[in-house]
Protein backbone atom coordinates (compact mmCIF):
# COMPACT_ATOMS: atom_id res chain seq x y z
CA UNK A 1 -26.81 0.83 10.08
CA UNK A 2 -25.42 -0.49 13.61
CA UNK A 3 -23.71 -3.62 14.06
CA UNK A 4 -25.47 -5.68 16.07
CA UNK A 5 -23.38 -8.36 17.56
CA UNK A 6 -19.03 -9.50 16.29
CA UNK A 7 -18.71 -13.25 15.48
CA UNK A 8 -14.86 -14.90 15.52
CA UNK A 9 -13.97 -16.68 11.80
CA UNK A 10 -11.30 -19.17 12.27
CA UNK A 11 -10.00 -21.43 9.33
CA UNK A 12 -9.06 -25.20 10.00
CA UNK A 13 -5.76 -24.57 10.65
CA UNK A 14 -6.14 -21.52 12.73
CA UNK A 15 -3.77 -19.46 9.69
CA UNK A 16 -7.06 -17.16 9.46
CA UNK A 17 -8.71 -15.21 11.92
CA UNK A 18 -11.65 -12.79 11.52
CA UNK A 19 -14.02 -10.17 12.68
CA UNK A 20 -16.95 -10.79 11.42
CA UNK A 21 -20.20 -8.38 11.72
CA UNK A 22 -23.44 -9.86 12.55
CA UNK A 23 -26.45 -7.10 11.31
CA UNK A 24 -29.95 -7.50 9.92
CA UNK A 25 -29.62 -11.81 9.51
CA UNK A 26 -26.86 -11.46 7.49
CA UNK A 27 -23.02 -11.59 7.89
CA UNK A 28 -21.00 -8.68 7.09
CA UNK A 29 -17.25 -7.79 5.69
CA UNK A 30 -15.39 -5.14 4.87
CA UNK A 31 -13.16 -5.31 1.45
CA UNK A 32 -9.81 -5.59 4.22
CA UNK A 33 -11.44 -8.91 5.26
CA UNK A 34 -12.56 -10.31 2.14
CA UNK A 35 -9.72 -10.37 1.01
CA UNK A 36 -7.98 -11.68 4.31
CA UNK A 37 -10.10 -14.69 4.22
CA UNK A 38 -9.97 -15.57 0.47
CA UNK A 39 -6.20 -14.70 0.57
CA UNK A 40 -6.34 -12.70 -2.29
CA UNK A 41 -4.73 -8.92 -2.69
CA UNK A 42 -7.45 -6.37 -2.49
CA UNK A 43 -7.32 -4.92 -5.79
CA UNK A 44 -8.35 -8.14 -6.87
CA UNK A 45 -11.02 -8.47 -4.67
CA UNK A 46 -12.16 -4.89 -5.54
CA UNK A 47 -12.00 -6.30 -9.41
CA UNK A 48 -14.23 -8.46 -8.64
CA UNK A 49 -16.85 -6.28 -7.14
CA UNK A 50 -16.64 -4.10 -9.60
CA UNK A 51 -17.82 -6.30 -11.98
CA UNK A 52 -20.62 -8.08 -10.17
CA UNK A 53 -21.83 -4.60 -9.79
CA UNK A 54 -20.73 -3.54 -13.87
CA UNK A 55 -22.72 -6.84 -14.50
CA UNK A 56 -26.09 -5.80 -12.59
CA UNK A 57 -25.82 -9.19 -10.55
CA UNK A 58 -26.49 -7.71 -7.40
CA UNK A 59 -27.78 -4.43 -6.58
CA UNK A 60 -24.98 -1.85 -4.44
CA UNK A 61 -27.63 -0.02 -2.33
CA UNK A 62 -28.78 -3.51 -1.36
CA UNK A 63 -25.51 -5.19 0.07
CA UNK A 64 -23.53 -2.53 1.25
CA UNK A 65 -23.31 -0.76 4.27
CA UNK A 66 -21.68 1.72 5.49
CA UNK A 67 -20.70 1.37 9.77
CA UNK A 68 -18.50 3.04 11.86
CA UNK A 69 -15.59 1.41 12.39
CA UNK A 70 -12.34 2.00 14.65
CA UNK A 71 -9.21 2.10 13.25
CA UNK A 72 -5.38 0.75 14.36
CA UNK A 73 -4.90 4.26 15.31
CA UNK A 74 -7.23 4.85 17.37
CA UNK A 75 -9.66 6.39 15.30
CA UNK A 76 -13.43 5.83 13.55
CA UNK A 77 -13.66 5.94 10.51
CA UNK A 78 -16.64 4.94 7.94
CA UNK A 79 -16.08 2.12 6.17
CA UNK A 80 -18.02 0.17 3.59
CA UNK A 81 -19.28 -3.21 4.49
CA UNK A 82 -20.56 -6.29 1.94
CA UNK A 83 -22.96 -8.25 2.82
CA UNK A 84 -23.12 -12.22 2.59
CA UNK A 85 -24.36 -12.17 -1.24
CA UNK A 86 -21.68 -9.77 -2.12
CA UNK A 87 -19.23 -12.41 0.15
CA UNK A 88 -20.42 -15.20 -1.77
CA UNK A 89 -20.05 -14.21 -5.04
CA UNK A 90 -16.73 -12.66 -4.97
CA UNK A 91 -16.26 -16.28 -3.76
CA UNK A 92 -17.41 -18.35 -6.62
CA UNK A 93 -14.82 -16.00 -8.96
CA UNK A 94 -11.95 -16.72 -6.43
CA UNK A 95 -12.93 -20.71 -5.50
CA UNK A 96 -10.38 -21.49 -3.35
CA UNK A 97 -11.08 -24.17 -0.82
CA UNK A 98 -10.86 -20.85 1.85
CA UNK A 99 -13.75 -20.05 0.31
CA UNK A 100 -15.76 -22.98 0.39
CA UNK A 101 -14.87 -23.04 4.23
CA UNK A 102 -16.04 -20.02 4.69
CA UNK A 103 -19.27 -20.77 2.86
CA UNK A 104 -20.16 -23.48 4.76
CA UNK A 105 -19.45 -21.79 8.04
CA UNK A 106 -21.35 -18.91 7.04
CA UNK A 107 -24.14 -20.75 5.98
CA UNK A 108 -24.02 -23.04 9.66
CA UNK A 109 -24.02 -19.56 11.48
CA UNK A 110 -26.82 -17.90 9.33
CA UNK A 111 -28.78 -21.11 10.09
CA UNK A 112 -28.32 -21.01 14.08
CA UNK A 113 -29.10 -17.10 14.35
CA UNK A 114 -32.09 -17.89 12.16
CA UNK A 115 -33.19 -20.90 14.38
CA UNK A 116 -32.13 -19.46 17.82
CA UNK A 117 -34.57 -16.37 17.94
CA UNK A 118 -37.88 -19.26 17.28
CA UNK A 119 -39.26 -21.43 20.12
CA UNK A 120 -41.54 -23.61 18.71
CA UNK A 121 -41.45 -25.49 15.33
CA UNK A 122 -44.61 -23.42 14.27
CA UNK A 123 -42.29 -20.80 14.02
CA UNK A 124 -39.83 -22.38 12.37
CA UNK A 125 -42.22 -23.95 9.47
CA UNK A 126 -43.66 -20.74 8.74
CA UNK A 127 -39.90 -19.53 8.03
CA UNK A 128 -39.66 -22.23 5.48
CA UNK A 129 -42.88 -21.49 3.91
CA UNK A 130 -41.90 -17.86 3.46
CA UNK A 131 -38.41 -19.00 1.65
CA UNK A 132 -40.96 -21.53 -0.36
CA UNK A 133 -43.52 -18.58 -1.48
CA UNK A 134 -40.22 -16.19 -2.14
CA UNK A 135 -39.25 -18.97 -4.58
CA UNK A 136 -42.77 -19.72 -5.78
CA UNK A 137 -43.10 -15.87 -6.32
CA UNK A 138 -39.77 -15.85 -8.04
CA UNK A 139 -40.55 -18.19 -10.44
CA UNK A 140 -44.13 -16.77 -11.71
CA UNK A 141 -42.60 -13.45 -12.16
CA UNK A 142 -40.43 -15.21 -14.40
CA UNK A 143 -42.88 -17.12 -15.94
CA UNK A 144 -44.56 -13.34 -16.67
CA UNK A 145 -41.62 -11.75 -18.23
CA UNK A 146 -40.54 -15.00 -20.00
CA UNK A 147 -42.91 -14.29 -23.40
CA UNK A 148 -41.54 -11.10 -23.64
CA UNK A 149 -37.72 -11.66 -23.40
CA UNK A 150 -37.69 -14.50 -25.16
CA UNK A 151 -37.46 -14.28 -29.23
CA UNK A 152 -36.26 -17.32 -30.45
CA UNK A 153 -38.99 -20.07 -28.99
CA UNK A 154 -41.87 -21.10 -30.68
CA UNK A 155 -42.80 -22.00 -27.28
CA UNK A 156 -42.24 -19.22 -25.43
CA UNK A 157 -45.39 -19.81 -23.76
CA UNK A 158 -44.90 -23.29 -22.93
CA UNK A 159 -42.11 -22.68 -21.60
CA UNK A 160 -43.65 -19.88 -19.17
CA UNK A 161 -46.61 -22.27 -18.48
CA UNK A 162 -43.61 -24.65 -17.54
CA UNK A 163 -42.44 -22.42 -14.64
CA UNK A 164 -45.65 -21.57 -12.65
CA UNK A 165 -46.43 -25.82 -12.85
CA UNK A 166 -42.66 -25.96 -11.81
CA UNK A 167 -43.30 -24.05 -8.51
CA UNK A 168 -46.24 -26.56 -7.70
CA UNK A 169 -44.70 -29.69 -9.01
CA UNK A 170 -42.38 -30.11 -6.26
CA UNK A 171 -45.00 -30.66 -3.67
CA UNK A 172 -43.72 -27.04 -2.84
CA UNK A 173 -46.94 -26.00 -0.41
CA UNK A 174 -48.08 -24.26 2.03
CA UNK A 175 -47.49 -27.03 4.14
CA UNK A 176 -43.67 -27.89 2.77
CA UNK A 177 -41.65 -29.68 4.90
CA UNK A 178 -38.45 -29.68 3.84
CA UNK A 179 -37.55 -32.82 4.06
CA UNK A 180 -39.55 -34.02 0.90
CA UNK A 181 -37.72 -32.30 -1.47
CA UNK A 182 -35.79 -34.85 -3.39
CA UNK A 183 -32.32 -32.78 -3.27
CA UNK A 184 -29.75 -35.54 -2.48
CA UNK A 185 -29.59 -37.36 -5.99
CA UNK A 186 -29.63 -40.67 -6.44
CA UNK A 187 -26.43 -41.71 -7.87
CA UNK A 188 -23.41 -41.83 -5.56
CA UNK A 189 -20.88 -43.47 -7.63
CA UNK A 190 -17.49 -42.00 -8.89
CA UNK A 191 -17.50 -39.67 -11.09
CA UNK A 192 -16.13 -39.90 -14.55
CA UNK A 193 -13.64 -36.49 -14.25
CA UNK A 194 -14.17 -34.07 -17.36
CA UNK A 195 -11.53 -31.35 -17.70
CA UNK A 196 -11.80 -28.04 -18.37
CA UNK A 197 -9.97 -28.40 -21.46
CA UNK A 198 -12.75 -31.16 -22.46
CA UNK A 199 -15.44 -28.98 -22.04
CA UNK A 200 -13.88 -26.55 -24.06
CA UNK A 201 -13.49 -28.64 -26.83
CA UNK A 202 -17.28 -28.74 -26.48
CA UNK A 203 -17.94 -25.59 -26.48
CA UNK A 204 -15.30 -24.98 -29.79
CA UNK A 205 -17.98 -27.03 -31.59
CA UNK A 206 -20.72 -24.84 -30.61
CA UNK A 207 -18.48 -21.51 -32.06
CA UNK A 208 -19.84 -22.66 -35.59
CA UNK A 209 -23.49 -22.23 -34.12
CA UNK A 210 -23.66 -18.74 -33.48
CA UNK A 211 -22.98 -15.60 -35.38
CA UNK A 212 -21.24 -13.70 -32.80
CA UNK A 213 -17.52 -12.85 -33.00
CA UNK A 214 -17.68 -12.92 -29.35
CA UNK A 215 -19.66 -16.13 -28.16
CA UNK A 216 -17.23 -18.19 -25.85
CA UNK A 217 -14.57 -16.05 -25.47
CA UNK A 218 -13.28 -15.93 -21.80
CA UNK A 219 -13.60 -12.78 -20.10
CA UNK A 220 -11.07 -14.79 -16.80
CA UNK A 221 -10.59 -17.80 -15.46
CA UNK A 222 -13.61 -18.44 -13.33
CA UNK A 223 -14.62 -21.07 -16.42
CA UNK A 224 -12.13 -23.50 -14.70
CA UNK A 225 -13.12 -22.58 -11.47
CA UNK A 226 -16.29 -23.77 -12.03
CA UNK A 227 -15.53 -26.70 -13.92
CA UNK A 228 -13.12 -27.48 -10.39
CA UNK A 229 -15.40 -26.81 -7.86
CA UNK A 230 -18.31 -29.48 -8.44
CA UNK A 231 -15.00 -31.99 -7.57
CA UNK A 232 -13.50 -30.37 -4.22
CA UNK A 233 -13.60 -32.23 -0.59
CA UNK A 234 -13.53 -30.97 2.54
CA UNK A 235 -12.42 -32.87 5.58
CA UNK A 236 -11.95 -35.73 3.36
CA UNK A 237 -15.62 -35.94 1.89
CA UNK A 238 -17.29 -34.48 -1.03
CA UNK A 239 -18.81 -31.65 -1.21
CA UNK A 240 -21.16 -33.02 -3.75
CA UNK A 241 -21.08 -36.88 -3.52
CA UNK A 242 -23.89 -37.67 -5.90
CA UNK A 243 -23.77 -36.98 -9.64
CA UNK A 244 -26.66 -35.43 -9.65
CA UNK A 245 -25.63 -32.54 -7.33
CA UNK A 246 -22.25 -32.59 -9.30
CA UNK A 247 -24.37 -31.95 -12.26
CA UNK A 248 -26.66 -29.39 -10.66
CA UNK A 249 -23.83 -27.37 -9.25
CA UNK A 250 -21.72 -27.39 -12.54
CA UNK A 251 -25.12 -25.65 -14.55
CA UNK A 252 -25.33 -23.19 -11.41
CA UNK A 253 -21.74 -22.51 -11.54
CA UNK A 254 -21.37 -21.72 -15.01
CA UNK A 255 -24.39 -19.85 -15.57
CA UNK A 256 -23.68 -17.49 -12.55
CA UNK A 257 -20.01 -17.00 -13.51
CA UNK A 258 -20.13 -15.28 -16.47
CA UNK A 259 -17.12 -16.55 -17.69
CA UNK A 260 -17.58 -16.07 -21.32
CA UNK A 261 -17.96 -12.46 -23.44
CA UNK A 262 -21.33 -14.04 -24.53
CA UNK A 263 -23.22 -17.20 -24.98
CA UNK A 264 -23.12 -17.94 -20.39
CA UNK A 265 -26.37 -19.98 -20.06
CA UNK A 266 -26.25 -21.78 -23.66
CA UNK A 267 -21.90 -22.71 -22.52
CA UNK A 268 -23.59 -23.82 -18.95
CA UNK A 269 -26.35 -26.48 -20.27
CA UNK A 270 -24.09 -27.78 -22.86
CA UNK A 271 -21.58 -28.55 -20.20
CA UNK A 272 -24.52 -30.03 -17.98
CA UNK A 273 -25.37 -32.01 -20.59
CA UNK A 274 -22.43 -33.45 -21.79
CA UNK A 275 -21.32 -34.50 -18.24
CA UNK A 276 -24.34 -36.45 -17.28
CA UNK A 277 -23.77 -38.16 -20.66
CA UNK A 278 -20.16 -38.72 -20.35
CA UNK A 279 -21.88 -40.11 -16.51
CA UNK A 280 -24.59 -42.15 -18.09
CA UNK A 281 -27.44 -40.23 -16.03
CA UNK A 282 -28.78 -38.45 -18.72
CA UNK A 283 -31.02 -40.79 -20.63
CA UNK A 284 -33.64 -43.55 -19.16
CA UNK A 285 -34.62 -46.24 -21.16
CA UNK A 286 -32.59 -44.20 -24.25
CA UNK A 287 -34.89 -40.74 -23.38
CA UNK A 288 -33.57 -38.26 -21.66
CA UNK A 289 -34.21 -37.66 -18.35
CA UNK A 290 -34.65 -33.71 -18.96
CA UNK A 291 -36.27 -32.25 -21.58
CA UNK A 292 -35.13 -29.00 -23.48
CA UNK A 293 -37.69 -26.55 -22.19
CA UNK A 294 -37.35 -27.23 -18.54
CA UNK A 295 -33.44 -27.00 -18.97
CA UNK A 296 -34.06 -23.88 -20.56
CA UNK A 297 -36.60 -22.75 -17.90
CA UNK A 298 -33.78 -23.88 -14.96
CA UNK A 299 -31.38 -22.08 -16.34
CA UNK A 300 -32.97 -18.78 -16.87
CA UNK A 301 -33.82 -19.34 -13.37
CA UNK A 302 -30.06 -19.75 -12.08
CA UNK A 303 -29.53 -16.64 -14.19
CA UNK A 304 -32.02 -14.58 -12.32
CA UNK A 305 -31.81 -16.08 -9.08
CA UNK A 306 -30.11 -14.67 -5.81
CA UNK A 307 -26.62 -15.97 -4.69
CA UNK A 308 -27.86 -16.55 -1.46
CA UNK A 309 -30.16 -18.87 -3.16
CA UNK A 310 -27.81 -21.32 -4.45
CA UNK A 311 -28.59 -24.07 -2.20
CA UNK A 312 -32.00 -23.87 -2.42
CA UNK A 313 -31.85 -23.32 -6.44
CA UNK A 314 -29.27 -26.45 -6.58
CA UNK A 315 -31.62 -28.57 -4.26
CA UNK A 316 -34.49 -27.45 -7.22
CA UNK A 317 -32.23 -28.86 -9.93
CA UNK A 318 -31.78 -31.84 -8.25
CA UNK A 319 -34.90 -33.04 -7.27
CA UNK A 320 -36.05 -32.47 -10.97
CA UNK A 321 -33.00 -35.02 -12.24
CA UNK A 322 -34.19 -37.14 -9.42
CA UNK A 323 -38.33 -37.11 -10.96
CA UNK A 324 -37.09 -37.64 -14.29
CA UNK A 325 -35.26 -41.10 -13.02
């Protein structure tokens, strides 16, 4: 694989600067630059793939690469490269606000090289209907496999009926304009703060629940990461000023972390739960807004989703808080 084109990564205060490769509409880094940006020592960096890989959350012959690359001496050696999933989810474990900067800037740059190469806005819709079918298509292979994996439903089926109406419900066509999903929420008001340690007294009750010796016990600290994150500001503003996307992102987070030895997406809709209660935005007219299968349904889908997804998956979550207000 060649590199096609070198893009500059600067931080706010100009305390980071970065190389980055530019190859196949993705952004590229090698494990010396991870861990450069994040500010992190690169055996922890190298932890951390190694367990997104141990984990069988993202596929190694898929994001890396292997370029030529030239060294301080002078010479070329090969080195492997990580792609912008692999980027991204090293960064949820590390969640520093380096990361979240780098995020969003990746994310800005992806968009423009996406855009750039398109002259019309034909061309540009029919790249957001392909991202729409991918998810569409997503979804009904889950809704396929659901009846199978799933033992402890009665409504197994439901629930897999749930997911192909899901991919239609949300006006989600052929001719989807973004700009009608419902992905903002509707609640920007402060949030009332729940700790990590408040959450965990939530999910101490739930130990009684379960006969496993292992549900809920913390494999690192990425629990309070996540917890963290759905708070942080940049430049001053939220990341996620409504509830709702507070709520959205803390499910996501949670679920994709794998912070716990067992028990992930059960810990991660508990938690979502609790804080739109302890928000008031879970019930309407004293029912809730979000009923058990499609929370179930949502978070399987988190679970099986892509990190490079995450916006688009949050955005989903959203817009289904926002229907059920």
């Amino acid at each position: 694989m060649n590199k096609n084109e070198i893009i500059i990564y600067k931080d706010n205060n100009d305390n980071i600067e970065c190389k980055v490769s530019f190859s196949n509409d993705t952004l590229w880094l090698s494990l010396d630059q991870i861990s450069k940006v994040f500010k992190k020592n690169k055996s922890t960096i190298s932890r951390h793939i190694r367990n997104i890989f141990e984990s069988e959350e993202l596929d190694k012959n898929s994001v890396v690469a292997n370029f030529a690359t030239t060294a301080n001496d002078g010479k070329t050696y090969n080195v492997d490269y990580y792609n912008l999933d692999m980027i991204i989810s090293v960064g949820y474990r590390v969640n520093s606000k380096v990361a979240t900067q780098f995020r969003k800037w990746a994310t800005n740059i992806l968009k423009k090289y996406l855009t750039d190469g398109y002259a019309v806005n034909e061309e540009k819709l029919k790249l957001e209907q392909e991202k729409v079918k991918t998810l569409q298509n997503t979804i009904s292979l889950l809704s396929r496999s659901l009846t199978n994996q799933v033992e402890n439903m009665e409504d197994a089926r439901q629930v897999a009926q749930l997911l192909d109406n899901f991919a239609h419900g949300l006006n989600l066509l052929d001719n989807f304009d973004h700009k009608t999903l419902d992905s903002k929420g509707q609640t920007e008001r402060e949030a009332v703060r729940v700790t990590e340690e408040e959450f965990l007294q939530v999910i101490d009750k739930m130990k009684s629940e379960f006969a496993s010796d292992v549900f809920a016990n913390p494999k690192d600290g990425s629990f309070a990461s996540s917890v963290n994150q759905i708070y942080q500001t940049f430049d001053g503003q939220e990341l996620y000023p409504t509830l709702e996307e507070k709520a959205a992102m803390l499910l996501y987070l949670i679920t994709k972390n794998h912070s716990f030895s067992d028990g992930n997406k059960r810990i991660a809709a508990s938690c979502f739960l609790y804080f739109m209660d302890k928000n008031g935005i879970l019930y309407k007219n004293g029912t809730p807004i979000i009923d058990n299968a499609t929370l179930f349904s949502m978070t399987l889908l988190i679970a099986e989703s892509n990190p490079a997804e995450m916006e688009t998956i949050k955005d989903v979550v959203v817009s289904v808080l926002n229907g059920g207000r």
